[in-house]
PDB file of N, CA and C in Angstrom:
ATOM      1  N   UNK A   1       0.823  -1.197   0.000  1.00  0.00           N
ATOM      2  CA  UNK A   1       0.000   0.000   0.000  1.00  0.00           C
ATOM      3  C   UNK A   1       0.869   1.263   0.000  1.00  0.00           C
ATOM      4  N   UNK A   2       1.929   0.929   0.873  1.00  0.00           N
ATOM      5  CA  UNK A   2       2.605   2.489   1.126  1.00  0.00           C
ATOM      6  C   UNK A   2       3.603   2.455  -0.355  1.00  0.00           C
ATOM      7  N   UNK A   3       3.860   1.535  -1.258  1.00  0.00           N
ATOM      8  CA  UNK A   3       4.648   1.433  -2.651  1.00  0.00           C
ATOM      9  C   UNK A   3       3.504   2.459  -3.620  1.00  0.00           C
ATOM     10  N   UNK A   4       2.065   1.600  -3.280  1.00  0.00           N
ATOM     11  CA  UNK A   4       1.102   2.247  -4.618  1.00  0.00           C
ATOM     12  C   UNK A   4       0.798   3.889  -4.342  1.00  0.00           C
ATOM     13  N   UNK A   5       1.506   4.582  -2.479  1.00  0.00           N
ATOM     14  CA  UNK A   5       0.610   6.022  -2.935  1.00  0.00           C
ATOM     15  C   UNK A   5       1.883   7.044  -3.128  1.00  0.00           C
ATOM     16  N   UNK A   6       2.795   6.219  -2.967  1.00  0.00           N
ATOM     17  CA  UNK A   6       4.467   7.037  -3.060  1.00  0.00           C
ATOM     18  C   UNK A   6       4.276   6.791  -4.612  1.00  0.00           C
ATOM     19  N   UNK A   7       3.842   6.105  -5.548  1.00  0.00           N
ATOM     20  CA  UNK A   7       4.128   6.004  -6.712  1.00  0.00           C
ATOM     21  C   UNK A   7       2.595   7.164  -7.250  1.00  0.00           C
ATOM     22  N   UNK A   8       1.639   6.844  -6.651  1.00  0.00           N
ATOM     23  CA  UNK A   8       0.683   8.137  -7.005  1.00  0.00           C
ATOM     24  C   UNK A   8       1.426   9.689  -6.806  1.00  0.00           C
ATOM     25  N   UNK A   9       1.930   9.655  -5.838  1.00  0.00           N
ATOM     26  CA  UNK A   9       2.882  11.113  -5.197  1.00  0.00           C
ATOM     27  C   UNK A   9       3.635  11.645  -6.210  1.00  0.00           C
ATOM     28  N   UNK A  10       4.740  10.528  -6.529  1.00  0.00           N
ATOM     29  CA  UNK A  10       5.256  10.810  -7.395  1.00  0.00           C
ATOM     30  C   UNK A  10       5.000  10.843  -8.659  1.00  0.00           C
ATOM     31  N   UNK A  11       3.945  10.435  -9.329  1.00  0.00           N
ATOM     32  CA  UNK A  11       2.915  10.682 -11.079  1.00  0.00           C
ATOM     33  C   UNK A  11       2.393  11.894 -10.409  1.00  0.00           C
ATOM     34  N   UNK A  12       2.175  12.446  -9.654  1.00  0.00           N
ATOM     35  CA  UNK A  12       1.574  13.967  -9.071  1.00  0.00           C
ATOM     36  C   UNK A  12       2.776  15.232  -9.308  1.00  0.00           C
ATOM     37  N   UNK A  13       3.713  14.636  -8.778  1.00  0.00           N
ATOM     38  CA  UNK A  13       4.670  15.650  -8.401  1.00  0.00           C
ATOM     39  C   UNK A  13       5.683  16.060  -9.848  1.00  0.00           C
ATOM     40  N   UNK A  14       5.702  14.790 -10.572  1.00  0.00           N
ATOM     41  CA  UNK A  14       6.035  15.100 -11.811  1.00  0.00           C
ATOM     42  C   UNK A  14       5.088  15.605 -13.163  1.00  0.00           C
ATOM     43  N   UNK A  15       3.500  15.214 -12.910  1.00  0.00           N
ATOM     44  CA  UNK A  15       2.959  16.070 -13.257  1.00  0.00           C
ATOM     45  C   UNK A  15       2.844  17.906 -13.391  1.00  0.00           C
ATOM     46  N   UNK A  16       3.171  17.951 -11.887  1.00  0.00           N
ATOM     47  CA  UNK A  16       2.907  19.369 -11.687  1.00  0.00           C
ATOM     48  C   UNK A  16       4.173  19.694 -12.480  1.00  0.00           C
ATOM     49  N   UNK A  17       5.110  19.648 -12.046  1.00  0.00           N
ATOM     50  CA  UNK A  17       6.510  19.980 -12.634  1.00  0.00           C
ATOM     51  C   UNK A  17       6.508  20.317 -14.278  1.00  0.00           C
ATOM     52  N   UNK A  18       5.699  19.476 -14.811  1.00  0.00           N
ATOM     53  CA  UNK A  18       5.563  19.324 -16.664  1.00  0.00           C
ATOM     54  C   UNK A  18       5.045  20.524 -16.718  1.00  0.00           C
ATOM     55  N   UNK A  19       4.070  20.451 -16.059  1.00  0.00           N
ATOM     56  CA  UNK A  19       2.852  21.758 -16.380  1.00  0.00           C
ATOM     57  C   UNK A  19       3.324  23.075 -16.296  1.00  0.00           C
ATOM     58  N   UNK A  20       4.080  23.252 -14.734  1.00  0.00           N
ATOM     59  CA  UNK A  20       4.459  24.489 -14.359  1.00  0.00           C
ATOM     60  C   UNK A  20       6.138  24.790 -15.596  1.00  0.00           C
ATOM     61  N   UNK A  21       6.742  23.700 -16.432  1.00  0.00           N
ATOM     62  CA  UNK A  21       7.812  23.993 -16.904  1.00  0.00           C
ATOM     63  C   UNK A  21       7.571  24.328 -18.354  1.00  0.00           C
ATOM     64  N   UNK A  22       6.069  24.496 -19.122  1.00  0.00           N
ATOM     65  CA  UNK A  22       5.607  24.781 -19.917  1.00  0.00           C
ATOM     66  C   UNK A  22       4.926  26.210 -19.904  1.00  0.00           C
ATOM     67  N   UNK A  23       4.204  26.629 -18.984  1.00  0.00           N
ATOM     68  CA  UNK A  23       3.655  27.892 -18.654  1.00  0.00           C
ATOM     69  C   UNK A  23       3.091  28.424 -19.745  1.00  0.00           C
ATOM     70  N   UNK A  24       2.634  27.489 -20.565  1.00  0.00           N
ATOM     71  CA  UNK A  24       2.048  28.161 -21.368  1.00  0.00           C
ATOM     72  C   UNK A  24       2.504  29.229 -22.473  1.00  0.00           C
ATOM     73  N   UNK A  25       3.435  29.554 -22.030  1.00  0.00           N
ATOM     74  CA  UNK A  25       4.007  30.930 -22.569  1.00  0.00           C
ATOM     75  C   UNK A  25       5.250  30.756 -23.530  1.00  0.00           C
ATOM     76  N   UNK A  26       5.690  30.343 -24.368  1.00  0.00           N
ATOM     77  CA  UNK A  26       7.179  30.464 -25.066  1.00  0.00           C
ATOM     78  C   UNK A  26       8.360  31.461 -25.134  1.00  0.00           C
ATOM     79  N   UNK A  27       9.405  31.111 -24.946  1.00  0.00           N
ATOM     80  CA  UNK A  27      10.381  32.061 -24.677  1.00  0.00           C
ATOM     81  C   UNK A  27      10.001  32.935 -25.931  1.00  0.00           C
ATOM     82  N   UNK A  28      10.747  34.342 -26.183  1.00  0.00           N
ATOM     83  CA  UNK A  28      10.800  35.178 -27.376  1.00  0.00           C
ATOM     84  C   UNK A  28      11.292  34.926 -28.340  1.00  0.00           C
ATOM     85  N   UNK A  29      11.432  34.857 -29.683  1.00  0.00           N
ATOM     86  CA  UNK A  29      12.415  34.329 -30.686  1.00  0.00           C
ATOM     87  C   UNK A  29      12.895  35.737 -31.130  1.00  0.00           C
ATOM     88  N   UNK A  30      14.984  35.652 -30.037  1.00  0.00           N
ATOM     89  CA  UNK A  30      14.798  37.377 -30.444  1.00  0.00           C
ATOM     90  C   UNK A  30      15.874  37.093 -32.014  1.00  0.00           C
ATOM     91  N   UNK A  31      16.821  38.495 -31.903  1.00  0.00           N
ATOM     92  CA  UNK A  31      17.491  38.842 -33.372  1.00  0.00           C
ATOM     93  C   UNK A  31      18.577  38.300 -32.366  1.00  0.00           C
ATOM     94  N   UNK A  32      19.615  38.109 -33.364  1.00  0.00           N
ATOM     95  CA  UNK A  32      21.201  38.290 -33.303  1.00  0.00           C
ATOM     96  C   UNK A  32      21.842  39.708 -32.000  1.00  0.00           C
ATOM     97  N   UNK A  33      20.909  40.672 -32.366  1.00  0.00           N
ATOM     98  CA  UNK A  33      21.129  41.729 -31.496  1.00  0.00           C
ATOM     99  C   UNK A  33      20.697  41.698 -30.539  1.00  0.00           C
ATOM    100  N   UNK A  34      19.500  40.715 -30.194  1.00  0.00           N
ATOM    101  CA  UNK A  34      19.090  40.625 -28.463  1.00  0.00           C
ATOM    102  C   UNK A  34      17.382  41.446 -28.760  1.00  0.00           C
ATOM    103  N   UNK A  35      16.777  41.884 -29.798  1.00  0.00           N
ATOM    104  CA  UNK A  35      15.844  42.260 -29.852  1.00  0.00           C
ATOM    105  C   UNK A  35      14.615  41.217 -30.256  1.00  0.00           C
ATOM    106  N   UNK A  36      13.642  41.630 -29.654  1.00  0.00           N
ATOM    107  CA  UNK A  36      12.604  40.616 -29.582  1.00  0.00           C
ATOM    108  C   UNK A  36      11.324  41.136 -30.766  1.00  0.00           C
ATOM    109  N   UNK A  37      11.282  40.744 -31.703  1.00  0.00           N
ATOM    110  CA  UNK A  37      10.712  41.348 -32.759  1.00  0.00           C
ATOM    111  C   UNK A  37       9.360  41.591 -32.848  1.00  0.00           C
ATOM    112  N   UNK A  38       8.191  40.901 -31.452  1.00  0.00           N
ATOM    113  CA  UNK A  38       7.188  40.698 -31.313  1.00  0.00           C
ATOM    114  C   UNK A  38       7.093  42.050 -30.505  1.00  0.00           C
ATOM    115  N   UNK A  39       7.915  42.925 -29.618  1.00  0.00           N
ATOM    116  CA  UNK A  39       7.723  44.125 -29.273  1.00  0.00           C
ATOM    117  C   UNK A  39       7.170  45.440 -30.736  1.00  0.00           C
ATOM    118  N   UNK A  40       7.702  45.189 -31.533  1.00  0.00           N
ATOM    119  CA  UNK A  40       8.131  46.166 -32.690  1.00  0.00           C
ATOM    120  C   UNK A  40       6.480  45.902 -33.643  1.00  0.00           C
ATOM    121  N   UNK A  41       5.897  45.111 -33.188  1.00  0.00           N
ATOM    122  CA  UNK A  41       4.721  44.744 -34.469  1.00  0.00           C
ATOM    123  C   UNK A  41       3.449  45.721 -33.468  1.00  0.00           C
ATOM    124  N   UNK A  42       3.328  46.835 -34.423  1.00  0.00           N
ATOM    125  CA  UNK A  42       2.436  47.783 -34.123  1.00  0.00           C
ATOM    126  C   UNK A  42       1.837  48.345 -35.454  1.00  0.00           C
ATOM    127  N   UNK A  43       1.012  49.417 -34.850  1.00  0.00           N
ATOM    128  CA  UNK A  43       0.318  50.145 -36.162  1.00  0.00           C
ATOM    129  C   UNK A  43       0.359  51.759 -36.334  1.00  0.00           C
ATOM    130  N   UNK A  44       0.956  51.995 -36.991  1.00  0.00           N
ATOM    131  CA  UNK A  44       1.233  54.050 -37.043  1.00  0.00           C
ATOM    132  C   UNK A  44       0.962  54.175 -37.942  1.00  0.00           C
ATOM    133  N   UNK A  45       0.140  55.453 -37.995  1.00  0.00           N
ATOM    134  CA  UNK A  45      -0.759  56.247 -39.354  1.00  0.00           C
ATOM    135  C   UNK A  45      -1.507  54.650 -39.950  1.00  0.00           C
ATOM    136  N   UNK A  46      -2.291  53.903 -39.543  1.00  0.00           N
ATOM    137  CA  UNK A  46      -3.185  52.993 -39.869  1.00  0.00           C
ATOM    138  C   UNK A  46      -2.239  51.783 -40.487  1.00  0.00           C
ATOM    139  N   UNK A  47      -0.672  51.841 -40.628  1.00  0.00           N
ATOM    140  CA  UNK A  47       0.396  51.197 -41.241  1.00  0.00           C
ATOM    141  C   UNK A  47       0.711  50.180 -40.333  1.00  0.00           C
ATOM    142  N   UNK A  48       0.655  48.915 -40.823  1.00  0.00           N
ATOM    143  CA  UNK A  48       1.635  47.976 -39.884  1.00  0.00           C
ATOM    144  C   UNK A  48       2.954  48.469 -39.872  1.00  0.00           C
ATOM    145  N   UNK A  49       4.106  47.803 -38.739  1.00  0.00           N
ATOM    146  CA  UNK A  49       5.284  48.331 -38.149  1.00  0.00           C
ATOM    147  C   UNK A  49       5.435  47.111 -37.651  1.00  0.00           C
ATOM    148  N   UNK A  50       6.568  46.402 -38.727  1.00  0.00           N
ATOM    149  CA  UNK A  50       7.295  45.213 -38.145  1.00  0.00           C
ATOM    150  C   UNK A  50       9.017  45.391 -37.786  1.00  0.00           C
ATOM    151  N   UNK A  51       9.745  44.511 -37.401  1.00  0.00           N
ATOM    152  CA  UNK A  51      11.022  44.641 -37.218  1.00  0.00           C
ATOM    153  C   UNK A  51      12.086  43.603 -38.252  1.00  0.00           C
ATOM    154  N   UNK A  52      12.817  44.205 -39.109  1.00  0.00           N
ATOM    155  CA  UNK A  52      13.483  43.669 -40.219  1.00  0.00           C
ATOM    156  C   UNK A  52      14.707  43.531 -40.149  1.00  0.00           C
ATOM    157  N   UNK A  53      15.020  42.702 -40.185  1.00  0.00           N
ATOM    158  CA  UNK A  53      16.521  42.262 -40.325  1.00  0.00           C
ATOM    159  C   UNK A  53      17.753  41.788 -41.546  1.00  0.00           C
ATOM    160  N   UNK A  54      18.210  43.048 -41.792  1.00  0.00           N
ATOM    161  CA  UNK A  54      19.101  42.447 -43.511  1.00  0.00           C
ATOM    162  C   UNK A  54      20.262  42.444 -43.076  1.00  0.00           C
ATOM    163  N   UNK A  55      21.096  41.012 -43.552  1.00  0.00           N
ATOM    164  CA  UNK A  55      22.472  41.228 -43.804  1.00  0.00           C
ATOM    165  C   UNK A  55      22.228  40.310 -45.039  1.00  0.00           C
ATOM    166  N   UNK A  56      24.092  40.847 -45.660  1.00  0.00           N
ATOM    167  CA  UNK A  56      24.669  40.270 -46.718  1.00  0.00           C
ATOM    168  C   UNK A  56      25.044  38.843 -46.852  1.00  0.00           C
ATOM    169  N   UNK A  57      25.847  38.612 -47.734  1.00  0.00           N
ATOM    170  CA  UNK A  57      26.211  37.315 -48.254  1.00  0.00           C
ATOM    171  C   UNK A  57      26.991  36.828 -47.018  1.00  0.00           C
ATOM    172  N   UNK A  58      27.816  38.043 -46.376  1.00  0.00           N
ATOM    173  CA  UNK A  58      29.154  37.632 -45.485  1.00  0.00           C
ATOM    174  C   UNK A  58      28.636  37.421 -44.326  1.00  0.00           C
ATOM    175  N   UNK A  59      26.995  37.640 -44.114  1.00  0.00           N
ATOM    176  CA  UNK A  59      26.466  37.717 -42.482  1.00  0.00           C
ATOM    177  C   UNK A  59      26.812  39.055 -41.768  1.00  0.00           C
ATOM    178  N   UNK A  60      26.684  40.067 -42.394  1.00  0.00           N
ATOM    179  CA  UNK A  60      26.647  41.010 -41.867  1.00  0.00           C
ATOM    180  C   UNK A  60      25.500  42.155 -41.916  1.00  0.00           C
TER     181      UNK A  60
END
């Protein structure tokens, strides 16, 4: 008996753990520069406003 509720405890405790290490939420997918491009998506003078990123052949 005391095997089957330590093994319930523990399908509990690693449950919670999954849940709380997902949060629902995803990290940011930022730039090279540390900027998070989902800040930058707005609307001025009725215009979308995204954040763009160009480099060359060399990665720059």
């Amino acid at each position: 008996m005391k095997v089957l509720k330590s093994s319930f405890l523990s399908l509990g405790v690693v449950a919670l753990m999954l849940s709380c290490a997902k949060g629902g939420q995803q990290a940011p997918q930022l730039t090279v520069s540390g900027l998070d491009p989902a800040k930058f998506d707005t609307t001025i003078q009725s215009k979308p406003v995204k954040l763009f990123t160009l480099k060359n052949q060399s990665g720059m």
